[in-house]
N, C-alpha and C. Protein backbone atom coordinates (compact mmCIF):
# COMPACT_ATOMS: atom_id res chain seq x y z
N UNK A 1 11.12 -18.43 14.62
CA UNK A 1 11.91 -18.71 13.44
C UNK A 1 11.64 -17.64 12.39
N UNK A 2 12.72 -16.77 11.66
CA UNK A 2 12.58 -16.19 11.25
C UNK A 2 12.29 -16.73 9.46
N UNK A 3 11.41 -16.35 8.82
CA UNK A 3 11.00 -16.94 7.10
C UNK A 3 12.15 -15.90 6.41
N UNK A 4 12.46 -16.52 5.71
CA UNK A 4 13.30 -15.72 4.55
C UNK A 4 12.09 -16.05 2.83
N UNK A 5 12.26 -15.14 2.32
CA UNK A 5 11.68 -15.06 0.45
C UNK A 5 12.36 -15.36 0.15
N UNK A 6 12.28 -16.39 -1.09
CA UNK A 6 12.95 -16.98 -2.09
C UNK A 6 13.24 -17.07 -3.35
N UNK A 7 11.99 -15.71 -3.42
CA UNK A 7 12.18 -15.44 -5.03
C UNK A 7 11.41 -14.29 -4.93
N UNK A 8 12.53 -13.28 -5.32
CA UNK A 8 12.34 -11.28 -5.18
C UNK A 8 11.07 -11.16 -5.87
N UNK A 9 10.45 -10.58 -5.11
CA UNK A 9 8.73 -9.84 -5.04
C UNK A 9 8.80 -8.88 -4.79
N UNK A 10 7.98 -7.86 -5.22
CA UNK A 10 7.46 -6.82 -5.01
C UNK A 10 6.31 -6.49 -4.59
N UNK A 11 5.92 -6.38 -3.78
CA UNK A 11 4.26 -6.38 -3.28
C UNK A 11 3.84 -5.09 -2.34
N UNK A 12 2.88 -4.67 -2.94
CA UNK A 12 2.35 -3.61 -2.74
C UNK A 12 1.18 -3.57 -1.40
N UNK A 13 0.96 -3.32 -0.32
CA UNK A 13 -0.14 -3.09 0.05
C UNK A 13 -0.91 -1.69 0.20
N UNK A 14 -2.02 -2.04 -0.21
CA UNK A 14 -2.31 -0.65 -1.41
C UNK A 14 -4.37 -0.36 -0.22
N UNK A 15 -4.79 0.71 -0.18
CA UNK A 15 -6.28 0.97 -0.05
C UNK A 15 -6.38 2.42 0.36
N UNK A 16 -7.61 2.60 1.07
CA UNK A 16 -7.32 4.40 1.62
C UNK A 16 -6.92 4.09 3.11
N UNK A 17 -6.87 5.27 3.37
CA UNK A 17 -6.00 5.57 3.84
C UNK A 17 -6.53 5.28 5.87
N UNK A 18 -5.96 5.06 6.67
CA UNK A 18 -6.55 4.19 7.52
C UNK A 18 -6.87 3.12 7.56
N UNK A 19 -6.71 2.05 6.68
CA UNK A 19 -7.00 0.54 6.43
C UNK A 19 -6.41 -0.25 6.89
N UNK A 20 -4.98 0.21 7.63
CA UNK A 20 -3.83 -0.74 7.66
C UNK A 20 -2.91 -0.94 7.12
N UNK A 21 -2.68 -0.14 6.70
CA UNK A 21 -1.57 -0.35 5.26
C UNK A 21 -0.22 -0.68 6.24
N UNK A 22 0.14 0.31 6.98
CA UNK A 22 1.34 -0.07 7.73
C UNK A 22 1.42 -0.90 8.22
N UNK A 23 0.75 -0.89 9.13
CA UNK A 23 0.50 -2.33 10.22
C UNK A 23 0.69 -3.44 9.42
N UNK A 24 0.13 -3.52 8.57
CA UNK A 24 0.10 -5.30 7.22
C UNK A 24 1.47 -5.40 6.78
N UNK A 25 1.97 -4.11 6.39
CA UNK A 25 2.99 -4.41 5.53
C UNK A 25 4.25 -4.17 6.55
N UNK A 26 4.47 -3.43 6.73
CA UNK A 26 5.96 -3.93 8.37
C UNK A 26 5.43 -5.78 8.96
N UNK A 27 4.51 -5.87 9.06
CA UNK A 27 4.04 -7.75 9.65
C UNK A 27 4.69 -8.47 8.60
N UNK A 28 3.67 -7.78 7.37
CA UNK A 28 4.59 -8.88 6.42
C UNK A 28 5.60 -9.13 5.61
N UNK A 29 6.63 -8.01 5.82
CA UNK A 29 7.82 -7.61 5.43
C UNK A 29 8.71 -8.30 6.26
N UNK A 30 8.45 -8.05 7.84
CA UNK A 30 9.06 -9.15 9.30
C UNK A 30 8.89 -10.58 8.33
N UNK A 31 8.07 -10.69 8.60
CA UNK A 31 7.28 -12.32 7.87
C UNK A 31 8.01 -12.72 7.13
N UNK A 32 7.87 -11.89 5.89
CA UNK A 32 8.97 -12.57 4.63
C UNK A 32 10.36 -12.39 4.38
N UNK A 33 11.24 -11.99 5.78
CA UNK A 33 12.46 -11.58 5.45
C UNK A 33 13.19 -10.05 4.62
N UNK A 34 12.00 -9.45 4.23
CA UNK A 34 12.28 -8.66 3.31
C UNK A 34 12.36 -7.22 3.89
N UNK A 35 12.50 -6.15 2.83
CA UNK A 35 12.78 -4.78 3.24
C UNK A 35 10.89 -4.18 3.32
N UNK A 36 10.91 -3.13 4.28
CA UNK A 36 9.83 -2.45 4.05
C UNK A 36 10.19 -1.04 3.49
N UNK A 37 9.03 -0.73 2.83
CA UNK A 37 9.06 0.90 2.37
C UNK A 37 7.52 1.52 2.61
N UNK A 38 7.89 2.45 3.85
CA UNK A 38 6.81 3.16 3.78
C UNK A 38 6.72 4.05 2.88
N UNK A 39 5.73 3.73 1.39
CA UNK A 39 5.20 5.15 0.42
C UNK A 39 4.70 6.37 0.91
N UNK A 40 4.42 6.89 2.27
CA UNK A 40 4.24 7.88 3.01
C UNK A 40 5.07 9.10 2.37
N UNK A 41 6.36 8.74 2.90
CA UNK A 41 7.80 8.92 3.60
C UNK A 41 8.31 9.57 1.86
N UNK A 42 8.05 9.21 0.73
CA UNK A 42 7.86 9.70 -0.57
C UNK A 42 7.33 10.79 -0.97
N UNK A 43 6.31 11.07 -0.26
CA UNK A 43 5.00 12.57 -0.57
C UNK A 43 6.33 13.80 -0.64
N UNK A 44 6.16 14.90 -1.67
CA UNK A 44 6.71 15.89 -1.54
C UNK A 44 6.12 16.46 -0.28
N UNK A 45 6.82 17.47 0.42
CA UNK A 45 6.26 17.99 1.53
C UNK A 45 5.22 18.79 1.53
N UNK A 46 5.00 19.76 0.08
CA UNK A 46 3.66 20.58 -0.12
C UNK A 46 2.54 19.50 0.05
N UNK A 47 3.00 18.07 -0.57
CA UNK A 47 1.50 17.51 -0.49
C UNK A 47 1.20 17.02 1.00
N UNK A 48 2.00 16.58 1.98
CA UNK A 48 1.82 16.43 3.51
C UNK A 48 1.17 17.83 3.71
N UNK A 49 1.60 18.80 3.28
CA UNK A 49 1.11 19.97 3.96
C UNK A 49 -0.57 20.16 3.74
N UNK A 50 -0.90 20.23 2.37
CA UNK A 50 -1.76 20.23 1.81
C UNK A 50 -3.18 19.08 2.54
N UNK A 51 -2.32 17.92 2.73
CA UNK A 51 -3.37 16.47 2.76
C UNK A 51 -3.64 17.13 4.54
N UNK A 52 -2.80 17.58 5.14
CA UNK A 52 -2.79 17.98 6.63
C UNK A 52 -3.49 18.96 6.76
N UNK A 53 -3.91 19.79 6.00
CA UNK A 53 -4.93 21.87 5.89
C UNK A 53 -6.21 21.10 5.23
N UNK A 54 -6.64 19.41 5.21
CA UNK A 54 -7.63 18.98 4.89
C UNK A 54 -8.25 18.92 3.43
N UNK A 55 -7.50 19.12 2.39
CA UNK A 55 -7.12 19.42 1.30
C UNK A 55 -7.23 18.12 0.19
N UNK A 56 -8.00 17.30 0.16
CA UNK A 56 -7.50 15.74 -1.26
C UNK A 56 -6.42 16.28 -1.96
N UNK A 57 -5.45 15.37 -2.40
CA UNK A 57 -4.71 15.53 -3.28
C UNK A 57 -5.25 15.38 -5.05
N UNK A 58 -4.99 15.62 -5.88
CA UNK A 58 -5.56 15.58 -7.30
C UNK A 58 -4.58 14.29 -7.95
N UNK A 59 -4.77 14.63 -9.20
CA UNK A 59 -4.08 13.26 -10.05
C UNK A 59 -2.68 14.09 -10.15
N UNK A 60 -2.55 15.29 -10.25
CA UNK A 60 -1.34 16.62 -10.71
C UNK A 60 -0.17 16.53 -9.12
N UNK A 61 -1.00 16.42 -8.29
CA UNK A 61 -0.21 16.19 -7.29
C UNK A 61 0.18 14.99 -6.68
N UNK A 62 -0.46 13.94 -7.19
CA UNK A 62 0.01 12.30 -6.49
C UNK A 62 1.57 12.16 -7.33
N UNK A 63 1.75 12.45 -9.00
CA UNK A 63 2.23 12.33 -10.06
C UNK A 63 3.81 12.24 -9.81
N UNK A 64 4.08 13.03 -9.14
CA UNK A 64 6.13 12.83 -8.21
C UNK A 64 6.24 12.11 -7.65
N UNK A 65 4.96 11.76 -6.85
CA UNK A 65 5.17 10.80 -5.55
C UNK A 65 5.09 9.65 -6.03
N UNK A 66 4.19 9.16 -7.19
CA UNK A 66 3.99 8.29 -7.95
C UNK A 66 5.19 7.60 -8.67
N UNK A 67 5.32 8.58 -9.13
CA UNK A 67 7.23 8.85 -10.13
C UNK A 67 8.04 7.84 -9.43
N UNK A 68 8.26 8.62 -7.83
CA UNK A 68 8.78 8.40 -7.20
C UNK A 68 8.89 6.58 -6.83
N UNK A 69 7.67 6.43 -6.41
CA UNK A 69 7.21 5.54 -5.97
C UNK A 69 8.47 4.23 -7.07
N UNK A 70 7.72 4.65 -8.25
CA UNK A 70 8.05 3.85 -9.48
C UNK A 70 9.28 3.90 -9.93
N UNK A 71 10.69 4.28 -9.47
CA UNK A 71 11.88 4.50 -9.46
C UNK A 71 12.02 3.52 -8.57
N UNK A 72 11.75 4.02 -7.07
CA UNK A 72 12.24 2.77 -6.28
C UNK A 72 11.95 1.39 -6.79
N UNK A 73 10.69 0.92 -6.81
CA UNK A 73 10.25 -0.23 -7.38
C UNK A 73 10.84 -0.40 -8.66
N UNK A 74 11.44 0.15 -9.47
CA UNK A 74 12.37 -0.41 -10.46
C UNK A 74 13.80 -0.70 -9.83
N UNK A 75 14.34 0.04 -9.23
CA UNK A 75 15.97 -0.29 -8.59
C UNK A 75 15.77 -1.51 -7.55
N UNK A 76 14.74 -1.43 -7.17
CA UNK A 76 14.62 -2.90 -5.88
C UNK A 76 14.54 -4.20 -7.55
N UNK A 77 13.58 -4.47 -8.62
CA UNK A 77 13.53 -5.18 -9.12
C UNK A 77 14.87 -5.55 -9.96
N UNK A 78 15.65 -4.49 -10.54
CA UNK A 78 16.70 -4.40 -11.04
C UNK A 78 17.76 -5.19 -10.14
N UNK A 79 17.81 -5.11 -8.64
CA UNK A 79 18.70 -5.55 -7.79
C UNK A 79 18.16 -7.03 -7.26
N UNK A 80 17.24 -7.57 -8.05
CA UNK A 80 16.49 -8.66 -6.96
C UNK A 80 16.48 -8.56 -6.16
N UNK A 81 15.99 -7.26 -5.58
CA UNK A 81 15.22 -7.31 -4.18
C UNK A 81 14.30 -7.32 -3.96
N UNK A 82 13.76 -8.11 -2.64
CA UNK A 82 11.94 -8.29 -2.24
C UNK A 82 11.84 -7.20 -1.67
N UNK A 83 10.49 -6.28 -1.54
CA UNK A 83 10.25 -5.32 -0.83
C UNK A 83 8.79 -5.85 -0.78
N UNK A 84 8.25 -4.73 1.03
CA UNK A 84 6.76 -4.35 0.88
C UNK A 84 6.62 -3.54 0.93
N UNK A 85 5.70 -2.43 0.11
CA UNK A 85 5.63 -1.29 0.35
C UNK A 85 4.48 -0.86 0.18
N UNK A 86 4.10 0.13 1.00
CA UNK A 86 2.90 0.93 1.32
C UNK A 86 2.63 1.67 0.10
N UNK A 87 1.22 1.98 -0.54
CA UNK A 87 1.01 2.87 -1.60
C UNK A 87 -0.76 2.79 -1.91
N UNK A 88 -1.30 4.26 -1.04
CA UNK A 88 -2.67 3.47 -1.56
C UNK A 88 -3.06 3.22 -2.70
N UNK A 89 -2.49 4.03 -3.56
CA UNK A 89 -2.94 2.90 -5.64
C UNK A 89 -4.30 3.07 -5.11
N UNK A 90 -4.86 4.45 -5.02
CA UNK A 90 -6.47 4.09 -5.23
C UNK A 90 -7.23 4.04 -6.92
N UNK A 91 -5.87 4.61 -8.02
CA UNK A 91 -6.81 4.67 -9.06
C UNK A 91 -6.16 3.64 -10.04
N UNK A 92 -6.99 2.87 -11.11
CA UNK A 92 -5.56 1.65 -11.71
C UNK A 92 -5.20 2.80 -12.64
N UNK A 93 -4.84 3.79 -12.48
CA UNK A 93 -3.85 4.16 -13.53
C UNK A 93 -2.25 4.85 -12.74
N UNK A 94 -2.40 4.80 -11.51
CA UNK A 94 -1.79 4.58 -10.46
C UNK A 94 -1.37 3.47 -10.59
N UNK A 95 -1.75 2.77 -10.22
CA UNK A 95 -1.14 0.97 -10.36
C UNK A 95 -0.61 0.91 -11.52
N UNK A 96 -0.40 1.43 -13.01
CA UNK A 96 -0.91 0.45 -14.05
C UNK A 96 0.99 1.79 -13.93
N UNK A 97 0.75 3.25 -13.23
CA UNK A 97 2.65 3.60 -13.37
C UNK A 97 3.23 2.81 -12.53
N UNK A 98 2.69 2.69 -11.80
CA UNK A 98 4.03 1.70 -10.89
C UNK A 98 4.18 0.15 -11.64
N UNK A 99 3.10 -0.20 -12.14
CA UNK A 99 3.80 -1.61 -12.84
C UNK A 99 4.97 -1.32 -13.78
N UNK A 100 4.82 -0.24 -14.19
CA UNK A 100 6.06 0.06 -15.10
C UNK A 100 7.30 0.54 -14.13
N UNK A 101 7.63 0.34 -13.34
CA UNK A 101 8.65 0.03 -12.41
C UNK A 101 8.55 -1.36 -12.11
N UNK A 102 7.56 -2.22 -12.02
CA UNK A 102 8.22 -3.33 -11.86
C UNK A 102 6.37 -4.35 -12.53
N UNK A 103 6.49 -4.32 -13.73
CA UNK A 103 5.14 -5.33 -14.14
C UNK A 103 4.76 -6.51 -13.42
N UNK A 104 5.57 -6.61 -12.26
CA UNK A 104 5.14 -8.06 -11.49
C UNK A 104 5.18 -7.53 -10.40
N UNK A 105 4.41 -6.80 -10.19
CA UNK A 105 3.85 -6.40 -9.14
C UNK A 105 2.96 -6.80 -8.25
N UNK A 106 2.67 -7.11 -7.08
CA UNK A 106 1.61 -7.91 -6.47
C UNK A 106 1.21 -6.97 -5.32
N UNK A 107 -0.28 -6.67 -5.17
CA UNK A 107 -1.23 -5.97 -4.61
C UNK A 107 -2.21 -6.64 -3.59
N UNK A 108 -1.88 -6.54 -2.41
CA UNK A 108 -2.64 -6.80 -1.30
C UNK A 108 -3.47 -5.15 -0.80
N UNK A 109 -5.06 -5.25 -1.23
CA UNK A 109 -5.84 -4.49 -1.41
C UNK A 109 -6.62 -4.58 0.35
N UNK A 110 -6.14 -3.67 1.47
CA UNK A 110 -7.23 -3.67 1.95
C UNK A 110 -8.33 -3.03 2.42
N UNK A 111 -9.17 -4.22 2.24
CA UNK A 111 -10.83 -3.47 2.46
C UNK A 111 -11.65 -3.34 3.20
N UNK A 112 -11.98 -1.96 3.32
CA UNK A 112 -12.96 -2.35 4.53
C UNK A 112 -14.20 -1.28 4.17
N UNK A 113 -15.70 -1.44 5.33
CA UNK A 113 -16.62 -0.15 5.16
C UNK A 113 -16.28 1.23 5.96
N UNK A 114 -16.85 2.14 5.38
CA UNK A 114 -16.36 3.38 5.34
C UNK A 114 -16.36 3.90 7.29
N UNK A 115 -17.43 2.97 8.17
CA UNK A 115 -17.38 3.68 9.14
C UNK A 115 -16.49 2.81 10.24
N UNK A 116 -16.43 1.79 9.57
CA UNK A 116 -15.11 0.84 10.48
C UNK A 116 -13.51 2.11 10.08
N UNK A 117 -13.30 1.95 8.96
CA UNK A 117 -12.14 2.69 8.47
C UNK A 117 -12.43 4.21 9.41
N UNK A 118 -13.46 4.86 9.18
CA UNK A 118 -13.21 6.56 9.75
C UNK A 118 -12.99 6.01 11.26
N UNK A 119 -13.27 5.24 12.04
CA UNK A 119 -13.79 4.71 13.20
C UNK A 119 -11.95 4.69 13.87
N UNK A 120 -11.02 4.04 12.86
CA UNK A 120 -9.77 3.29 13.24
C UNK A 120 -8.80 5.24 13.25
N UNK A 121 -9.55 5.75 11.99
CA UNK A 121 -8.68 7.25 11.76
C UNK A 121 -8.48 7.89 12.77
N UNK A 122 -10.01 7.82 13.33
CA UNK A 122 -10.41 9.07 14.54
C UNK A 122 -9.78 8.22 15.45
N UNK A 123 -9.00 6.95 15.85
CA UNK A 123 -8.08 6.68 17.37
C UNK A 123 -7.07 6.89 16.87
N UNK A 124 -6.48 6.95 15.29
CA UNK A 124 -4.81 7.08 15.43
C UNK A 124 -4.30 8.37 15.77
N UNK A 125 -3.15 8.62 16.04
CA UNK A 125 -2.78 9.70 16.42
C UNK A 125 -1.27 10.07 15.26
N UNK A 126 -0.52 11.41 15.24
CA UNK A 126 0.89 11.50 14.76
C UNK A 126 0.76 11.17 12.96
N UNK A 127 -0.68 11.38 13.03
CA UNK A 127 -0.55 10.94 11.03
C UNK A 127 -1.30 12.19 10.47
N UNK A 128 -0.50 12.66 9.13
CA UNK A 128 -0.98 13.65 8.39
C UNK A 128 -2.29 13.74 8.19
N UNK A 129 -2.83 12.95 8.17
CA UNK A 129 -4.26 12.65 7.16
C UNK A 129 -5.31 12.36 8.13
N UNK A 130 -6.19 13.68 7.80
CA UNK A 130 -7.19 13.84 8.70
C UNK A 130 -8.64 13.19 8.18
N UNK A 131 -9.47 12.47 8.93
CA UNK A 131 -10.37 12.19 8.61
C UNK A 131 -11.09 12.46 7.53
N UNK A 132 -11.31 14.00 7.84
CA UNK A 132 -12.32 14.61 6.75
C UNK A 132 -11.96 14.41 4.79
N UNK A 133 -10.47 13.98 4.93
CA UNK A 133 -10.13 13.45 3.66
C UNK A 133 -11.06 12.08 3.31
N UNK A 134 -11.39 11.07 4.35
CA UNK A 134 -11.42 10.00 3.83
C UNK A 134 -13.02 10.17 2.85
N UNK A 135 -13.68 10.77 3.04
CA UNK A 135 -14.67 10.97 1.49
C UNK A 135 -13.91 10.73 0.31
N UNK A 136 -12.53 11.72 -0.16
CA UNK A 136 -12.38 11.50 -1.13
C UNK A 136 -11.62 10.20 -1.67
N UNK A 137 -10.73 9.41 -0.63
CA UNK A 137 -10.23 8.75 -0.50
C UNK A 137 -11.40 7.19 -1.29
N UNK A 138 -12.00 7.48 -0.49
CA UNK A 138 -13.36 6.52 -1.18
C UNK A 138 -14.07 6.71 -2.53
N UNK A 139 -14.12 8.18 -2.77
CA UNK A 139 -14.55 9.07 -4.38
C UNK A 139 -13.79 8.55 -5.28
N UNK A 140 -11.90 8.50 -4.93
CA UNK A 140 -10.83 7.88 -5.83
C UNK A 140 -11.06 6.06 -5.68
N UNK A 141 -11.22 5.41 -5.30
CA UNK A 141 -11.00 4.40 -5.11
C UNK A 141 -11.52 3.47 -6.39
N UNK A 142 -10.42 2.91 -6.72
CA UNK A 142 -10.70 1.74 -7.63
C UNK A 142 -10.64 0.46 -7.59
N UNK A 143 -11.32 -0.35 -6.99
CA UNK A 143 -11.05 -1.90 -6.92
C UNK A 143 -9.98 -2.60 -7.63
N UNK A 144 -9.51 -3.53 -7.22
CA UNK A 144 -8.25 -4.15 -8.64
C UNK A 144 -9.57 -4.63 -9.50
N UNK A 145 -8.59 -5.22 -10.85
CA UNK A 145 -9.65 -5.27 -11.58
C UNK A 145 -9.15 -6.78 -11.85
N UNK A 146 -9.84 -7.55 -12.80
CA UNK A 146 -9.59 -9.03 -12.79
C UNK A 146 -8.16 -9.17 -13.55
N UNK A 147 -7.74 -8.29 -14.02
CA UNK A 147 -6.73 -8.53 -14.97
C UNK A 147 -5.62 -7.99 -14.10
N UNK A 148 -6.05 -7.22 -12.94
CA UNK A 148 -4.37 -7.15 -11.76
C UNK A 148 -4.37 -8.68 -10.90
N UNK A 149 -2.88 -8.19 -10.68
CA UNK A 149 -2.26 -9.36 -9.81
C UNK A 149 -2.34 -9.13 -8.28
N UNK A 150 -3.30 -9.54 -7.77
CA UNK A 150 -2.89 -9.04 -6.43
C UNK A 150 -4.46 -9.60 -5.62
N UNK A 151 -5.03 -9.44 -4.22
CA UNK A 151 -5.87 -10.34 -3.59
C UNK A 151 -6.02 -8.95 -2.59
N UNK A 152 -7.77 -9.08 -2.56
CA UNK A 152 -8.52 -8.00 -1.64
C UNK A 152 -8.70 -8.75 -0.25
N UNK A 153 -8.31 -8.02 1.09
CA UNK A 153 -8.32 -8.77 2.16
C UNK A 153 -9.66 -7.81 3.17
N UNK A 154 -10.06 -8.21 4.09
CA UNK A 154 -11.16 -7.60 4.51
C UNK A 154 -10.88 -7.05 6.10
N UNK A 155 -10.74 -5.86 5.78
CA UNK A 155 -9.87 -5.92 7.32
C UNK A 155 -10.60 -5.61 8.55
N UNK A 156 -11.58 -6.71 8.59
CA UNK A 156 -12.58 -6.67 9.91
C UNK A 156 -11.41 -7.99 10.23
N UNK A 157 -10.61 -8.78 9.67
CA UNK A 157 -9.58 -9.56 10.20
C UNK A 157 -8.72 -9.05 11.24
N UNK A 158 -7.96 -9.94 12.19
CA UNK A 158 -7.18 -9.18 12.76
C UNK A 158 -6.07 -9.16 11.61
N UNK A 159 -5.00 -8.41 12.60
CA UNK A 159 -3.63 -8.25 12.10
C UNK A 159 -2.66 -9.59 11.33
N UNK A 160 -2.93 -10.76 12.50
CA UNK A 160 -2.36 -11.59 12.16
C UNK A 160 -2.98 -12.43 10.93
N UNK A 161 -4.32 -12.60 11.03
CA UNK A 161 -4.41 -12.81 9.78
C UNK A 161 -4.69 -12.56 8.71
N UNK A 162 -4.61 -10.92 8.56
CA UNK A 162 -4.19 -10.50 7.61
C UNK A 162 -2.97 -10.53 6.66
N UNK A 163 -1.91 -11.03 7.70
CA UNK A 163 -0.77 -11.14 6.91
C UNK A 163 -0.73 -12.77 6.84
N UNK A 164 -1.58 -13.36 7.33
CA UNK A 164 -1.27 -15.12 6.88
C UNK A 164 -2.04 -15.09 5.53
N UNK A 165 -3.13 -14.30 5.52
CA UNK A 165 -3.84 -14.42 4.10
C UNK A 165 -3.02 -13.73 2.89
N UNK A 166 -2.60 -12.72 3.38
CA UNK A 166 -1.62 -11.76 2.51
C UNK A 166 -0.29 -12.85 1.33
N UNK A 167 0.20 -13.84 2.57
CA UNK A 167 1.05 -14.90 1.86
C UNK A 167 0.95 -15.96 1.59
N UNK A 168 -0.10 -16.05 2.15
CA UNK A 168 -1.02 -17.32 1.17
C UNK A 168 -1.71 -16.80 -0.46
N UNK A 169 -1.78 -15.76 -0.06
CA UNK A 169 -2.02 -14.98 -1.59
C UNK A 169 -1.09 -14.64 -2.53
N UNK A 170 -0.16 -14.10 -1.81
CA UNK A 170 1.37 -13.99 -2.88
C UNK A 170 1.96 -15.70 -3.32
N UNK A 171 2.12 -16.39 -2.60
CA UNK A 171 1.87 -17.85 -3.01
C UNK A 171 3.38 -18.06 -3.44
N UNK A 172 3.92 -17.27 -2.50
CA UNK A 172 5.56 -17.32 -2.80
C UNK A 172 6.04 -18.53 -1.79
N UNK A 173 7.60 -18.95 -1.96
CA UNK A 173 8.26 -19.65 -0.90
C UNK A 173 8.65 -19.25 0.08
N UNK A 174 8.59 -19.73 1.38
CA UNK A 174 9.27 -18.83 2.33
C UNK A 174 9.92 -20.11 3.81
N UNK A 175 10.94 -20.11 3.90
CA UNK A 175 11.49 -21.18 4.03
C UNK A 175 11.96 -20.90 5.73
């Protein structure tokens, strides 16, 4: 049976990079009826190039993609549309531009330790982002803070229930 959303959300699943981000959010995009957006698929191409020659990105270079990011998430809210979309938001001032595309924003954070995460990098294959980034990935990282909207999941979980916790956390209808 397929769930349909019942009231347009925006929800972010947000961490570094290897955590799952895709995997969670295509599950729970299926899940809730809604559109997915991989934030990947956004990066200007210098910065794929760059994040790929082993390179961190800076605050100067996330800043388009960010932009970016925060355009879409205003035209999906503008249209009442639900989306999930990928975005690691490792710093809240990252988070705090994209709320200004849509201030009701909701953040599924996931978390994990550093050698489970390098552990999952080093089997994927076909992705820009090479291991040796994930130091900085962890250097940037900012926890939500009590005053964001959104729920840290622990992703020694599997898949599936990551996304049952994910919407038990958004605490939306889904019919």
């Amino acid at each position: 049976m397929k769930t349909l959303l019942t009231n347009d959300r925006r929800i972010i699943v947000m961490g570094v990079s290897g955590c799952g981000k895709t995997s969670v959010a295509r599950l729970l995009a299926e899940r809730l009826g809604c559109d997915f957006i991989e934030g990947d698929d956004a990066h200007p191409q210098e910065n794929i190039d760059k994040m790929a020659a082993g390179t961190p990105l800076n605050d100067a270079d996330r800043l388009e993609w960010l932009q970016t990011l925060k355009q879409t998430l205003q035209h999906q809210a503008n249209t009442d549309n639900s989306v999930v979309l990928t975005c690691s938001a490792l710093k809240r001032r990252y988070r705090d531009l994209l709320r200004e595309g849509d201030p009701h924003l909701f953040f599924v954070h996931l978390h994990g330790d550093y050698a489970l995460i390098a552990q999952r990098m080093q089997s994927r294959s076909r992705h820009f982002m090479p291991t040796a980034l994930l130091d900085s990935q962890f250097a940037d990282l900012e926890p939500l803070q009590a005053d964001e909207v959104g729920v840290v999941l622990d992703v020694r979980h599997s898949l599936e229930e990551l996304v049952d916790q994910a919407v038990d956390a958004v605490g939306i209808t889904i019919t």
